[in-house]
PDB file of N, CA and C in Angstrom:
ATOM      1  N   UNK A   1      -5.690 -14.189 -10.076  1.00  0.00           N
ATOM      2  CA  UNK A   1      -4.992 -13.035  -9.518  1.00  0.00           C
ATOM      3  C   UNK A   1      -5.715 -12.620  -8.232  1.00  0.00           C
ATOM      4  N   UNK A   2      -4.699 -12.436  -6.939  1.00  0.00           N
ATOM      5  CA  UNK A   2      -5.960 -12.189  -5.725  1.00  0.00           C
ATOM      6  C   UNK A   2      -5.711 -10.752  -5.822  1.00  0.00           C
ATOM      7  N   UNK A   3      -7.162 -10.424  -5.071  1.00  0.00           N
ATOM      8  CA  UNK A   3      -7.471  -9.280  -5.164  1.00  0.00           C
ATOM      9  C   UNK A   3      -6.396  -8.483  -4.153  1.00  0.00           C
ATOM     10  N   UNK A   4      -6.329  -6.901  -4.652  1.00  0.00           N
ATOM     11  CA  UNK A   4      -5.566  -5.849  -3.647  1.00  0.00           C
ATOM     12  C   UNK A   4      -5.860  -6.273  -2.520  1.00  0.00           C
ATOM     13  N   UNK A   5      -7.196  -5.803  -1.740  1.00  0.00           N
ATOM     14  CA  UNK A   5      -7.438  -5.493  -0.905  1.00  0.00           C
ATOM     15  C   UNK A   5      -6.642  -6.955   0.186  1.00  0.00           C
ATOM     16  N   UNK A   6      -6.446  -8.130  -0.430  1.00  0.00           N
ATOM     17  CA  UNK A   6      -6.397  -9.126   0.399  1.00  0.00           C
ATOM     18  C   UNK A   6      -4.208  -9.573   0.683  1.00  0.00           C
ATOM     19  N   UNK A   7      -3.982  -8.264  -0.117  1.00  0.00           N
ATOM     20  CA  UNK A   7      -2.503  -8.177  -0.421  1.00  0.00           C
ATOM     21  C   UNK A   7      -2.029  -7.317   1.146  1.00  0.00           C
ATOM     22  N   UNK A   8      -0.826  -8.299   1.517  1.00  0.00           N
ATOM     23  CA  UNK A   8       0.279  -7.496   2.594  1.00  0.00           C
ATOM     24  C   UNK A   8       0.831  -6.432   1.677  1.00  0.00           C
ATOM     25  N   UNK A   9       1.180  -4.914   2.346  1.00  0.00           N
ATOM     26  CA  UNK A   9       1.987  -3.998   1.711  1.00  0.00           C
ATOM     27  C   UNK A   9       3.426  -4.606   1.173  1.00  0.00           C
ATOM     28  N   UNK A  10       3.475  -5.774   1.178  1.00  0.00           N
ATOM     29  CA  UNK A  10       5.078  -6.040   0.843  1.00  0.00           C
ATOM     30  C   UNK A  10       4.747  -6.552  -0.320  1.00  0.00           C
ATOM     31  N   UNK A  11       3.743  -7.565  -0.213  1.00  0.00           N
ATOM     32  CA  UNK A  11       3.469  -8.405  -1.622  1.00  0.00           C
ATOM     33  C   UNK A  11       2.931  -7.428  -2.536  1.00  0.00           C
ATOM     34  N   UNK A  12       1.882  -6.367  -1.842  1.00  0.00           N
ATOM     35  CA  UNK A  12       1.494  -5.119  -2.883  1.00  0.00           C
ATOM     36  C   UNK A  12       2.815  -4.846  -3.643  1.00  0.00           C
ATOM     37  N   UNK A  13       3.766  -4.083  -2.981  1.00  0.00           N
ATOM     38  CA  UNK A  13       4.635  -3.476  -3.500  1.00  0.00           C
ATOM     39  C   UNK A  13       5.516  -4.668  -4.586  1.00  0.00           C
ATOM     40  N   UNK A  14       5.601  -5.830  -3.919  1.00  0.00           N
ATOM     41  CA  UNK A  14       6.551  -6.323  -5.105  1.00  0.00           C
ATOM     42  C   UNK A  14       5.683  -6.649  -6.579  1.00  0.00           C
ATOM     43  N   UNK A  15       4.390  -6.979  -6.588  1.00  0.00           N
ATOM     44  CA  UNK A  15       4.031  -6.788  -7.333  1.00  0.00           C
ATOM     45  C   UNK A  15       4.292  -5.682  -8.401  1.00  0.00           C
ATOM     46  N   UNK A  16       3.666  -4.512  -7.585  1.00  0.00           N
ATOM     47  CA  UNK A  16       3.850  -3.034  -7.937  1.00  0.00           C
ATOM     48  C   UNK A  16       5.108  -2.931  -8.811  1.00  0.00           C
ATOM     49  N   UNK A  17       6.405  -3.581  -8.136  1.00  0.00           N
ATOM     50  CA  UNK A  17       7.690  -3.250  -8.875  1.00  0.00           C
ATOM     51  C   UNK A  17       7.833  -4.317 -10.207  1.00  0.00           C
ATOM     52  N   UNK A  18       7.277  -5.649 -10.259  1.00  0.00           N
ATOM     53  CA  UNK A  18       7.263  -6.660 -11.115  1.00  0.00           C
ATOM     54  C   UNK A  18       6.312  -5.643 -12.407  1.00  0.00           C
ATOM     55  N   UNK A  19       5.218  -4.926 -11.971  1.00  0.00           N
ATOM     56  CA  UNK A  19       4.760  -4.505 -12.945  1.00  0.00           C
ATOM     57  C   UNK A  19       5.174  -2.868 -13.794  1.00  0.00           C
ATOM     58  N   UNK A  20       6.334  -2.946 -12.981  1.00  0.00           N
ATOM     59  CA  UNK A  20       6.599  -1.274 -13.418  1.00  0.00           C
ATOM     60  C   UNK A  20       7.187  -2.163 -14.619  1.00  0.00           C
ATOM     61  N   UNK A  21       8.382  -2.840 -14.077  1.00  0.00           N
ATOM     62  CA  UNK A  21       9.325  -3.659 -15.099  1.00  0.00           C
ATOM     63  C   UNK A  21       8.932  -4.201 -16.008  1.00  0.00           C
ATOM     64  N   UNK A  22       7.848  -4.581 -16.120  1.00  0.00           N
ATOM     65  CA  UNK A  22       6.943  -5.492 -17.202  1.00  0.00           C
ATOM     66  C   UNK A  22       6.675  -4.219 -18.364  1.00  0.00           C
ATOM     67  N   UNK A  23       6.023  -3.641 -17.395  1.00  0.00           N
ATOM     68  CA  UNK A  23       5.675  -2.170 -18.561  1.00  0.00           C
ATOM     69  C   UNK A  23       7.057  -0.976 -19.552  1.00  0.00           C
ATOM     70  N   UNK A  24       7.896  -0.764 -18.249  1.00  0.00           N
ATOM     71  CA  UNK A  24       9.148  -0.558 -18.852  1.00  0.00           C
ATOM     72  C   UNK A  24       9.960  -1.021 -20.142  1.00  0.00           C
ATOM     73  N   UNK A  25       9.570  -2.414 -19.892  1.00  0.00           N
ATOM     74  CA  UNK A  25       9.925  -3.327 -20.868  1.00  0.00           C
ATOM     75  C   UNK A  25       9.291  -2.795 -22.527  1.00  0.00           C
ATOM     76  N   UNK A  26       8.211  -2.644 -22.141  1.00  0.00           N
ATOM     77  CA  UNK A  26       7.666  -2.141 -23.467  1.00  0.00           C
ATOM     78  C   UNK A  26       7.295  -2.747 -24.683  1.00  0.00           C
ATOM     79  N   UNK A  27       7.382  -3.940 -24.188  1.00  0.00           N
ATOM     80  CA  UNK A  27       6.993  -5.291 -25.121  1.00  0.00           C
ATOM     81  C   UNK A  27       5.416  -5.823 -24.701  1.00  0.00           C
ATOM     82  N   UNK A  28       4.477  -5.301 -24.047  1.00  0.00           N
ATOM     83  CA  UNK A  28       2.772  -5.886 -23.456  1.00  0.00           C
ATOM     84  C   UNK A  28       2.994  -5.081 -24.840  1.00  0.00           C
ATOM     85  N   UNK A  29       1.312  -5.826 -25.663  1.00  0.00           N
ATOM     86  CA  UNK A  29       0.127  -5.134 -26.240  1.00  0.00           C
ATOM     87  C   UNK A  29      -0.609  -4.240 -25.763  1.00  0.00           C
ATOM     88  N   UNK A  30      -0.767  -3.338 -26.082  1.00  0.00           N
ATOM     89  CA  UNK A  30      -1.811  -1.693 -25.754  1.00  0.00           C
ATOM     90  C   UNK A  30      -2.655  -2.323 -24.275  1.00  0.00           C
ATOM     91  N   UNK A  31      -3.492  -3.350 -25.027  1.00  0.00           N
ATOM     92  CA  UNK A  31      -4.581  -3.854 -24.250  1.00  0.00           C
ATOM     93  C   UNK A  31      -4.117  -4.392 -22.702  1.00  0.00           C
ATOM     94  N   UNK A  32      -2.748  -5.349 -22.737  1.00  0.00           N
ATOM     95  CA  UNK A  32      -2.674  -5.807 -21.803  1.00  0.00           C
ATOM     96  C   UNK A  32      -1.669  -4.871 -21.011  1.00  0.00           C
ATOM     97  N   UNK A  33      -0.772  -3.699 -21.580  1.00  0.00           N
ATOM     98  CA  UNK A  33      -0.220  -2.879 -20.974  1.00  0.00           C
ATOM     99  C   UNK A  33      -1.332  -1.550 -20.189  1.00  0.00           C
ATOM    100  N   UNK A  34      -2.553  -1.724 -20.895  1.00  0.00           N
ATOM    101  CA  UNK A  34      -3.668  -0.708 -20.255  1.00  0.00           C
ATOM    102  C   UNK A  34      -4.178  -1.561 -19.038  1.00  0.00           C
ATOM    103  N   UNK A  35      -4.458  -3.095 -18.900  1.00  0.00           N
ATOM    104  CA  UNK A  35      -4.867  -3.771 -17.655  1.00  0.00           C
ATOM    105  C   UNK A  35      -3.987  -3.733 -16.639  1.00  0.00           C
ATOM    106  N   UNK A  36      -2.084  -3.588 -17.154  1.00  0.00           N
ATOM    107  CA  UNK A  36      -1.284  -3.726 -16.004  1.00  0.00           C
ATOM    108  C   UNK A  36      -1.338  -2.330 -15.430  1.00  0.00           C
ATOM    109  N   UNK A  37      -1.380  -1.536 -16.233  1.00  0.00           N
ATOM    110  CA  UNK A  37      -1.323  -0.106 -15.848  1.00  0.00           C
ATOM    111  C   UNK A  37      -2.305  -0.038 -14.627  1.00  0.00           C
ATOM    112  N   UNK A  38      -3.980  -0.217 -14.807  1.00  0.00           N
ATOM    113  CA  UNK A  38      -5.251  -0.174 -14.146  1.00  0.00           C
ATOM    114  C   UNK A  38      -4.704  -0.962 -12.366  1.00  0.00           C
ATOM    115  N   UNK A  39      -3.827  -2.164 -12.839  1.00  0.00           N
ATOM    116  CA  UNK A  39      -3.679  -2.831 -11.812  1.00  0.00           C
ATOM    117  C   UNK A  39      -2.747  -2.230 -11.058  1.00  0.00           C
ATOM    118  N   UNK A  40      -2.022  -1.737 -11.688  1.00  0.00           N
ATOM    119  CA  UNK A  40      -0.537  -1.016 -10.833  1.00  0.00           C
ATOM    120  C   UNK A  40      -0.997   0.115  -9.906  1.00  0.00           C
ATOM    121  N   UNK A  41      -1.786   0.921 -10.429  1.00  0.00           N
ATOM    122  CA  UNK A  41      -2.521   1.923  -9.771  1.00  0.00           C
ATOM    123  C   UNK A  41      -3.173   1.720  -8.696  1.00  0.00           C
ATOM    124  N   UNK A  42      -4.538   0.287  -8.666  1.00  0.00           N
ATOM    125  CA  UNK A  42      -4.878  -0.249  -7.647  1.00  0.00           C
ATOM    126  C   UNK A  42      -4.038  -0.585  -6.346  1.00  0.00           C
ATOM    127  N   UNK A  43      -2.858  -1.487  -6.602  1.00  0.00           N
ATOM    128  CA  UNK A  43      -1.571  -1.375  -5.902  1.00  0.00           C
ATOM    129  C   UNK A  43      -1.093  -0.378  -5.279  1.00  0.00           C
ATOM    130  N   UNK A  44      -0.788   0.637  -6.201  1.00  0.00           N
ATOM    131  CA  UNK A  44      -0.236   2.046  -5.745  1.00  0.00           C
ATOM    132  C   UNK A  44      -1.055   2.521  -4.552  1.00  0.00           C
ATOM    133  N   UNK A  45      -2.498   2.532  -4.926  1.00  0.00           N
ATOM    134  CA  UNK A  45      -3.448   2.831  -3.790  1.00  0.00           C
ATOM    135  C   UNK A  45      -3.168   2.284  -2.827  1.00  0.00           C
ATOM    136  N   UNK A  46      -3.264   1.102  -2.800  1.00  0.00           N
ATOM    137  CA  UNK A  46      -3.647   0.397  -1.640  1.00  0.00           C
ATOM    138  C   UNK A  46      -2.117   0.222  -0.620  1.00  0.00           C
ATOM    139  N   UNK A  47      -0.699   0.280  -1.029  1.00  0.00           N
ATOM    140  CA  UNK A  47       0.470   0.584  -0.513  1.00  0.00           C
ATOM    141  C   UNK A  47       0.517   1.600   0.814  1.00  0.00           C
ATOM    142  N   UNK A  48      -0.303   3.088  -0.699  1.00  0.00           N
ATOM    143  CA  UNK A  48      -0.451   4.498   0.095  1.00  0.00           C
ATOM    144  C   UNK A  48      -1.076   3.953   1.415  1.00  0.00           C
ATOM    145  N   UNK A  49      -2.518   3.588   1.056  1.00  0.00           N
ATOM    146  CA  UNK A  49      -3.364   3.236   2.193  1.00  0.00           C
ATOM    147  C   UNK A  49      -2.428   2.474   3.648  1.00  0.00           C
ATOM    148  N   UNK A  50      -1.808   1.911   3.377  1.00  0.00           N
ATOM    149  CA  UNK A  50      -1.246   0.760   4.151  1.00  0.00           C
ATOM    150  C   UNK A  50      -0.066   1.450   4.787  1.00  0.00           C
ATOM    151  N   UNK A  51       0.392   2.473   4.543  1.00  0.00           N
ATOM    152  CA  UNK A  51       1.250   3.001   4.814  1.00  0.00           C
ATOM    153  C   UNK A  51       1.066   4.112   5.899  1.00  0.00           C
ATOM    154  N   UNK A  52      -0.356   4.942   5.312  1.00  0.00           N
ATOM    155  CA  UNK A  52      -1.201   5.444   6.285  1.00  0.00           C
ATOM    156  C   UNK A  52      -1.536   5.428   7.326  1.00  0.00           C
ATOM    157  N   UNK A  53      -2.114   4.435   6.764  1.00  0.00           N
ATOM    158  CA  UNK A  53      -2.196   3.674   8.116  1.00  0.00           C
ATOM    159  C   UNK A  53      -0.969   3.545   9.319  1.00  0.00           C
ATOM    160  N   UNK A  54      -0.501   2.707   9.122  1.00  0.00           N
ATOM    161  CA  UNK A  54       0.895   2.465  10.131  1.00  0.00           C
ATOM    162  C   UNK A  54       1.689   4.581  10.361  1.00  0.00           C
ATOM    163  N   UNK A  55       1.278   4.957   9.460  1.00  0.00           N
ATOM    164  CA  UNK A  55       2.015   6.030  10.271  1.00  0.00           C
ATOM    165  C   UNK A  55       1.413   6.518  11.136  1.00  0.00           C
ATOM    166  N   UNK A  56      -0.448   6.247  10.798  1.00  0.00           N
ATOM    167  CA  UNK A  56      -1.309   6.913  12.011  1.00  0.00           C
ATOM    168  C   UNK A  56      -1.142   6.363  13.306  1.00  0.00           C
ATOM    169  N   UNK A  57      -0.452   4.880  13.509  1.00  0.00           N
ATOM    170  CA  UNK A  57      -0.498   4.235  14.725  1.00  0.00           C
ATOM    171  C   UNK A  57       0.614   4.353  15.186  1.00  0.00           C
ATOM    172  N   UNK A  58       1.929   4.924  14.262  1.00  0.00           N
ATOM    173  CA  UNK A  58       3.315   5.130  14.895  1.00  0.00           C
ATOM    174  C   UNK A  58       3.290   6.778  15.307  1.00  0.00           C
ATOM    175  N   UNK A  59       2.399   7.457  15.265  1.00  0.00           N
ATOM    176  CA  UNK A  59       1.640   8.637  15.580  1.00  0.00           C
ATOM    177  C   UNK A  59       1.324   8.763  16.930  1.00  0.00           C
ATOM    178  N   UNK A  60       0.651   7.733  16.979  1.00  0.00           N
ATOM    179  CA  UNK A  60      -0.708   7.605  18.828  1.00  0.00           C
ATOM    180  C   UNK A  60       0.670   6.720  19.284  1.00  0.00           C
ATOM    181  N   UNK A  61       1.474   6.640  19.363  1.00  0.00           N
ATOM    182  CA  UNK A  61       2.612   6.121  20.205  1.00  0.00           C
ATOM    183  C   UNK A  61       3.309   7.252  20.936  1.00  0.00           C
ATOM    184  N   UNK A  62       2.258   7.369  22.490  1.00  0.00           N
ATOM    185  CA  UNK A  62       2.549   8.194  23.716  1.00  0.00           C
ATOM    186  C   UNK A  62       3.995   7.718  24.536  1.00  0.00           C
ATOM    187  N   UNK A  63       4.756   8.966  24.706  1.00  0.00           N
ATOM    188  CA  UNK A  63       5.793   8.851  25.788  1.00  0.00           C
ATOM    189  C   UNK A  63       4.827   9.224  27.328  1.00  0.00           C
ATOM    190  N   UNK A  64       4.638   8.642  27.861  1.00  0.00           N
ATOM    191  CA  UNK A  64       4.469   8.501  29.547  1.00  0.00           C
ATOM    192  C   UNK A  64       5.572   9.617  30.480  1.00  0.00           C
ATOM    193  N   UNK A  65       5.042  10.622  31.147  1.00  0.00           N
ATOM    194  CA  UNK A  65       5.906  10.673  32.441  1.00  0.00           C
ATOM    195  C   UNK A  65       7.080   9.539  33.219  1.00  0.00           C
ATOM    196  N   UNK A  66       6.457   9.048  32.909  1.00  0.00           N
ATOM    197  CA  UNK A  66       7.450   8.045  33.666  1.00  0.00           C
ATOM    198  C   UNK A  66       8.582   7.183  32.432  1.00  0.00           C
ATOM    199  N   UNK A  67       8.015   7.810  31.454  1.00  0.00           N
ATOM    200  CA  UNK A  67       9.402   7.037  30.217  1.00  0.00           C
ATOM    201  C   UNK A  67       8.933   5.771  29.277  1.00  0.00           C
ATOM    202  N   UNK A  68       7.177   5.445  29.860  1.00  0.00           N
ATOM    203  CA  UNK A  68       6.869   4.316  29.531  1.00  0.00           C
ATOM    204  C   UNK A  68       6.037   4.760  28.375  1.00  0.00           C
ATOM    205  N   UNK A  69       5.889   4.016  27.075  1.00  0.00           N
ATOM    206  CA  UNK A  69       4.852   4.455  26.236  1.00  0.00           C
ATOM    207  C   UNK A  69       3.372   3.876  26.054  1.00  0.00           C
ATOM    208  N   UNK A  70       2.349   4.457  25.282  1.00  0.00           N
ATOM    209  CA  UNK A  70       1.278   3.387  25.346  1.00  0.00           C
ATOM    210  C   UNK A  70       0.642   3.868  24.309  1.00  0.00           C
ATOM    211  N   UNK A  71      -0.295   3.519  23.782  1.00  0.00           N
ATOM    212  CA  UNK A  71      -0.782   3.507  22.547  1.00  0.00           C
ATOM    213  C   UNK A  71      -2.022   3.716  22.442  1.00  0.00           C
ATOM    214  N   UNK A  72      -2.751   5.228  22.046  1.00  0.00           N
ATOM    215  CA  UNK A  72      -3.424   5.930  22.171  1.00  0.00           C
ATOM    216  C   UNK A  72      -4.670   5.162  20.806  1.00  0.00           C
ATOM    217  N   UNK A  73      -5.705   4.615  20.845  1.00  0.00           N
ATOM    218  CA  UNK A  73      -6.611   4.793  19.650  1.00  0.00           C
ATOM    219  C   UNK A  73      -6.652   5.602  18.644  1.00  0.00           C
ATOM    220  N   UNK A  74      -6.848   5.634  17.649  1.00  0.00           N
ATOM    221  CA  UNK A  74      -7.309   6.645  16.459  1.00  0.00           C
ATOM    222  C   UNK A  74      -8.292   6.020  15.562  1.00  0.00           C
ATOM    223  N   UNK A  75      -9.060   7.023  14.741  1.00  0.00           N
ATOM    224  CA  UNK A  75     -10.452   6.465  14.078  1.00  0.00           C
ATOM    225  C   UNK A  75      -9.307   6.256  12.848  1.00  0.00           C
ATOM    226  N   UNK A  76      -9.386   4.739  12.096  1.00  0.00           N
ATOM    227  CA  UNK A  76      -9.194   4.378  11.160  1.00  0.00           C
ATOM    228  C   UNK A  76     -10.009   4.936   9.429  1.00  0.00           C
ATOM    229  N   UNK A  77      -9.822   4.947   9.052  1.00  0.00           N
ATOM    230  CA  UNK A  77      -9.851   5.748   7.720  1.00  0.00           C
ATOM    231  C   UNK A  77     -10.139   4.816   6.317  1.00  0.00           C
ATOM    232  N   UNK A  78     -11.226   4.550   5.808  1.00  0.00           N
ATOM    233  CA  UNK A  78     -10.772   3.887   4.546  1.00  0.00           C
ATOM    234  C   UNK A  78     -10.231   4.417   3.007  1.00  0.00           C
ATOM    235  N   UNK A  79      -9.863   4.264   2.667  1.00  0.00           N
ATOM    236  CA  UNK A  79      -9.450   4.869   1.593  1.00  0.00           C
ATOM    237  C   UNK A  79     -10.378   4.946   0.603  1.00  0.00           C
ATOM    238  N   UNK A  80     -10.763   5.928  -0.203  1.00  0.00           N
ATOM    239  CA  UNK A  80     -11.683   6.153  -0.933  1.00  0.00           C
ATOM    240  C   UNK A  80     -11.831   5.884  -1.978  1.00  0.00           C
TER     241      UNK A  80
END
């Protein structure tokens, strides 16, 4: 299983949704419905994070006097 951190927000999320459904289902054992749970959460995080992100940079996206835009820096953030 690769780790979150090395997951695109898309593959996060489909995961994320493969495991809601899995759990929904209601057929895992305690044990392995408590690991998907742990994992789904990790996911969940790391989505938020990723999402954050991109809004902070669709944020620093300056309109120019002249009509032109440009793209201002911001201090990146890790998630905690």
């Amino acid at each position: 299983m690769e780790t979150v951190e090395n997951l695109s927000f898309e593959e996060a999320l489909g995961e994320l949704e493969s495991l809601v459904r899995r759990l929904e289902e209601g057929k895992c054992p305690l044990d392995e419905a408590v690991k998907t749970f742990e994992r789904g959460i990790n996911l969940k995080n790391h989505c938020d994070a990723k999402l954050k992100n991109a809004r902070l940079k669709v944020e620093q996206i300056l309109e120019n006097s002249d009509g032109s835009t440009s793209l201002k820096p911001f201090l990146h953030e890790e998630p905690n």
